[in-house]
C-alpha atoms as a PDB file:
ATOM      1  CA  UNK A   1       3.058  16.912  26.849  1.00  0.00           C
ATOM      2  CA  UNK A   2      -0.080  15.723  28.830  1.00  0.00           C
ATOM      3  CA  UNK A   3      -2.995  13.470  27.857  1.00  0.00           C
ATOM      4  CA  UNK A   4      -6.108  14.377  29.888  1.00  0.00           C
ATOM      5  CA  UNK A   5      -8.869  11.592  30.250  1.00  0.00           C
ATOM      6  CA  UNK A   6     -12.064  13.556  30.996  1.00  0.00           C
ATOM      7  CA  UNK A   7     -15.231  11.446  32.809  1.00  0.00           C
ATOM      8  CA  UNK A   8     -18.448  13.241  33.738  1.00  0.00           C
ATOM      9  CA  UNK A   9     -19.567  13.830  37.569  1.00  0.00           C
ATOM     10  CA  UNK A  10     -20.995  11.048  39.214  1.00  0.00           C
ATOM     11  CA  UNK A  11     -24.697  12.454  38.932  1.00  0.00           C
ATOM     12  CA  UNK A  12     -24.644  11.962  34.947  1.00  0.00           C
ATOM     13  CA  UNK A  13     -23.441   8.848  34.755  1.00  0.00           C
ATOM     14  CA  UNK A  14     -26.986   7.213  34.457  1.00  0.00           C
ATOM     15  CA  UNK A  15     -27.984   5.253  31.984  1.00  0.00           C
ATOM     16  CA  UNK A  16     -30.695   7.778  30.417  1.00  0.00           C
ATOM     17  CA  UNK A  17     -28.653  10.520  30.546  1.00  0.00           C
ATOM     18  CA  UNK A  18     -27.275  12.480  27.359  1.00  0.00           C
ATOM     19  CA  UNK A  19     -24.214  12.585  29.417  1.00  0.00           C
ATOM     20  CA  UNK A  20     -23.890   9.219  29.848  1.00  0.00           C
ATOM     21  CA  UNK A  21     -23.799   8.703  26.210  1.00  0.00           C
ATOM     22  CA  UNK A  22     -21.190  11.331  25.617  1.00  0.00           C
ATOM     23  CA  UNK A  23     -19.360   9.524  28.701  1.00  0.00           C
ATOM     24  CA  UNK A  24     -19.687   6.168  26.577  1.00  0.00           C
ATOM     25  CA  UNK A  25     -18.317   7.467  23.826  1.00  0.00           C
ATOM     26  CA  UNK A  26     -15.240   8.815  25.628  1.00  0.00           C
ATOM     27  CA  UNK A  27     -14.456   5.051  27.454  1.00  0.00           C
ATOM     28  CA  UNK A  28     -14.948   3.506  24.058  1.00  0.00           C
ATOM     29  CA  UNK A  29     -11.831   5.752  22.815  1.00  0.00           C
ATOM     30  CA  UNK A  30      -9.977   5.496  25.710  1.00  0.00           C
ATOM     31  CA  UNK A  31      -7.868   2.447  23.978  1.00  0.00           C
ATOM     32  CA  UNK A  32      -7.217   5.533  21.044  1.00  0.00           C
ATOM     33  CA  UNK A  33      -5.568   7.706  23.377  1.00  0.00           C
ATOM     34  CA  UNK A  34      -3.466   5.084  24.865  1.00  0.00           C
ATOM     35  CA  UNK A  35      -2.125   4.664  21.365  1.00  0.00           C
ATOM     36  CA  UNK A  36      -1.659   8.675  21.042  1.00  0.00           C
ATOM     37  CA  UNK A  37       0.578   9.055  23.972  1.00  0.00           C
ATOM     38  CA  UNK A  38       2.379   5.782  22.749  1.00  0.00           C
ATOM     39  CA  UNK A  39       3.379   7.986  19.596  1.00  0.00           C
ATOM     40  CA  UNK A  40       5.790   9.806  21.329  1.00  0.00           C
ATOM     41  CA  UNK A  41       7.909   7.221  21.760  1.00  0.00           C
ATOM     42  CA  UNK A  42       7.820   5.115  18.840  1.00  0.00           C
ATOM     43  CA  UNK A  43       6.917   7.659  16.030  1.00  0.00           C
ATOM     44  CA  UNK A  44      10.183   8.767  14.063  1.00  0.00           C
ATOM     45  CA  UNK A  45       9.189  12.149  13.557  1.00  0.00           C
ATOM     46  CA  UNK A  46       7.900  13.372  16.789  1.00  0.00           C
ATOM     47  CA  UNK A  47      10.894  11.517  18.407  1.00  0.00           C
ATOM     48  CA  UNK A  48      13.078  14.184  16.309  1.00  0.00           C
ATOM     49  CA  UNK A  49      11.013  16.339  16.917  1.00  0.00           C
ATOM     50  CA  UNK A  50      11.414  16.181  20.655  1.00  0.00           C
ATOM     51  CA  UNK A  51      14.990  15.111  20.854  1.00  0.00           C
ATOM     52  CA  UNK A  52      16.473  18.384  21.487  1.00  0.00           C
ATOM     53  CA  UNK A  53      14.443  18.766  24.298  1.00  0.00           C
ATOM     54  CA  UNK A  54      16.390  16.811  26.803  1.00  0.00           C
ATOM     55  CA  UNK A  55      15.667  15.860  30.434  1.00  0.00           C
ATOM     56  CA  UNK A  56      18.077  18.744  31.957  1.00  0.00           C
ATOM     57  CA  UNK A  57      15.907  20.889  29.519  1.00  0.00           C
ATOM     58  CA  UNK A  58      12.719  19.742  31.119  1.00  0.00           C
ATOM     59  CA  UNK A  59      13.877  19.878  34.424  1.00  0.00           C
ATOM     60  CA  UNK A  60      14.881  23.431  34.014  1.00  0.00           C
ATOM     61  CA  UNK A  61      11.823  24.211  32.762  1.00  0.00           C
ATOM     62  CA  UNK A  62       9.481  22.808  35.306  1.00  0.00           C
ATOM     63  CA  UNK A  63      11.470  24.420  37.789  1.00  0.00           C
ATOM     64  CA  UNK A  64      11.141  27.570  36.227  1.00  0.00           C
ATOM     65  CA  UNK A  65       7.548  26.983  35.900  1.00  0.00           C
ATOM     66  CA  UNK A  66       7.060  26.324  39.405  1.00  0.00           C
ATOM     67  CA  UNK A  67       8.777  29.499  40.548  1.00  0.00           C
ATOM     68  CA  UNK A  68       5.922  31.596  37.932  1.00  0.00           C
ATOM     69  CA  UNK A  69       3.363  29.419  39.314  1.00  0.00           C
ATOM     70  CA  UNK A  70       4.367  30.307  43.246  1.00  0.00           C
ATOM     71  CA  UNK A  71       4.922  34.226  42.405  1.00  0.00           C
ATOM     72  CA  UNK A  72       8.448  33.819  42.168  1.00  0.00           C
ATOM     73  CA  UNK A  73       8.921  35.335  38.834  1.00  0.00           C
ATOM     74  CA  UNK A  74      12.674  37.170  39.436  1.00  0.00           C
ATOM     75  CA  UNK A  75      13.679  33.366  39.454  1.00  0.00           C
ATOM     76  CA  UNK A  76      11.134  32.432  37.075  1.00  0.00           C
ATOM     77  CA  UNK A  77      12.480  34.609  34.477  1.00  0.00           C
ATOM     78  CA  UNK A  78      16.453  33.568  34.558  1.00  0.00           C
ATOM     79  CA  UNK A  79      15.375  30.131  34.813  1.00  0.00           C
ATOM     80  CA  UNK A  80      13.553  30.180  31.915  1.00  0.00           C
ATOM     81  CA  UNK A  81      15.502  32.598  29.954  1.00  0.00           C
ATOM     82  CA  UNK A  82      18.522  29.751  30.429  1.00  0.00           C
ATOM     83  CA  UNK A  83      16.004  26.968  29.089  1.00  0.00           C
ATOM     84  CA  UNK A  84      16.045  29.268  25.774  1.00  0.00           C
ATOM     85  CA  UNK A  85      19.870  29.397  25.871  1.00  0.00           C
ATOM     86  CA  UNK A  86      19.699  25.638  25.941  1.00  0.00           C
ATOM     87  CA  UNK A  87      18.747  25.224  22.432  1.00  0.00           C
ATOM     88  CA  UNK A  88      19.503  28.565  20.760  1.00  0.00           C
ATOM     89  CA  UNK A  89      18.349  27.094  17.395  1.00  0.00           C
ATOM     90  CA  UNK A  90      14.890  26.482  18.890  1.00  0.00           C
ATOM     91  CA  UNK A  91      13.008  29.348  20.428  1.00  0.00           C
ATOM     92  CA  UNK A  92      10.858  27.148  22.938  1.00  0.00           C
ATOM     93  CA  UNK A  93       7.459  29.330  23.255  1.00  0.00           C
ATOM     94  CA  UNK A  94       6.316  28.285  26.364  1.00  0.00           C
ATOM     95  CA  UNK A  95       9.004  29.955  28.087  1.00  0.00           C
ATOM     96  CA  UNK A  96       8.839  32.802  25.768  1.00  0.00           C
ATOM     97  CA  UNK A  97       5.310  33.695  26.476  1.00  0.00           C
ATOM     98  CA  UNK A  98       5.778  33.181  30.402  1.00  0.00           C
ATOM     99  CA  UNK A  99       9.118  35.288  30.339  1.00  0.00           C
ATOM    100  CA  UNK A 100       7.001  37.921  28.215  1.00  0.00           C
ATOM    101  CA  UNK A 101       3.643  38.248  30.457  1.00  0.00           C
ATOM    102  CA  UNK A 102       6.237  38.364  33.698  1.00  0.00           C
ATOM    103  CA  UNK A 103       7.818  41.551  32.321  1.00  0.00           C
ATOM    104  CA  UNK A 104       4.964  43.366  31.142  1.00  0.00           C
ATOM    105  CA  UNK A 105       4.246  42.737  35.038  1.00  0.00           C
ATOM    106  CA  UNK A 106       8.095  43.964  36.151  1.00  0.00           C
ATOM    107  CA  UNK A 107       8.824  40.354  36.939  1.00  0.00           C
ATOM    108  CA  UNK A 108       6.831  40.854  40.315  1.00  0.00           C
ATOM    109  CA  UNK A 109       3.734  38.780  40.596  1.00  0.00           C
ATOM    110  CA  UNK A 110       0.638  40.829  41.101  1.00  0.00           C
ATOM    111  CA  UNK A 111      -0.197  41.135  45.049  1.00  0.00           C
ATOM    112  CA  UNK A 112      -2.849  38.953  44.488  1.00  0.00           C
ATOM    113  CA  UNK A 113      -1.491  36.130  42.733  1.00  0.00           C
ATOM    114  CA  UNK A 114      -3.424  32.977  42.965  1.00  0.00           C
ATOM    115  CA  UNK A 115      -0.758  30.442  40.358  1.00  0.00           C
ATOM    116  CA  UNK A 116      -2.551  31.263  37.683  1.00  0.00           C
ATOM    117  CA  UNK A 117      -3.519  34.296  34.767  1.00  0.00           C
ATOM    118  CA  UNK A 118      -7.158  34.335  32.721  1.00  0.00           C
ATOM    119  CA  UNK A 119      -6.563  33.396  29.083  1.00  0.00           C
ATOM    120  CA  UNK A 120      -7.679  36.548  27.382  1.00  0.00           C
ATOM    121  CA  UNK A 121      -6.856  36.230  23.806  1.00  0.00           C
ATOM    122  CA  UNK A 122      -7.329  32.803  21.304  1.00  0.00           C
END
């Protein structure tokens, strides 16, 4: 999971900017999302909830995610299709929907792969 602190470009940080009261608002919750990302370690139920995922899990999968990133998606897609034999009660969909989108594509990245796909669909 990541927790993303947006700020706005220097240039609308001034004082009589709408910006800069949008950006004032943000710092004042900063201390909020501190508190969020504490949650996942101290709250019971999204400890449980993440338990099965262990830290050979994640490794797996960030290595797998790296290869899709790079174009590598032949190693992509058996690294990934082991992090879904690592749990077989839980069907992790992150992997799922990168295995899925690499074989509608033959597990070959496009020739001009730049890391990254457009989002077409909500």
């Amino acid at each position: 999971f990541f927790l993303m602190i947006r700020r706005p470009p220097r240039s609308t940080q001034s004082r009589s900017s709408a910006a800069s009261d949008v950006y004032k608002r943000q710092v004042s919750t900063q201390s909020t999302w501190v508190k969020i990302s504490q949650l996942f370690k101290s709250d019971k139920d999204i400890v449980t909830m993440r338990r099965p995922f262990t830290q050979e899990f994640k490794s797996e999968f960030a290595r797998g995610l790296r290869d899709y990133l790079q174009g590598r998606w032949e190693n992509a897609t058996l690294t990934l299709k082991k992090t879904l034999e690592m749990i077989p009660k839980i069907k992790d969909g992150p992997s799922q929907v990168l295995i899925n989108f690499m074989q509608e594509h033959g597990n070959k990245a496009p020739q001009e792969w730049k890391g990254y796909r457009e989002l077409t669909e909500k």
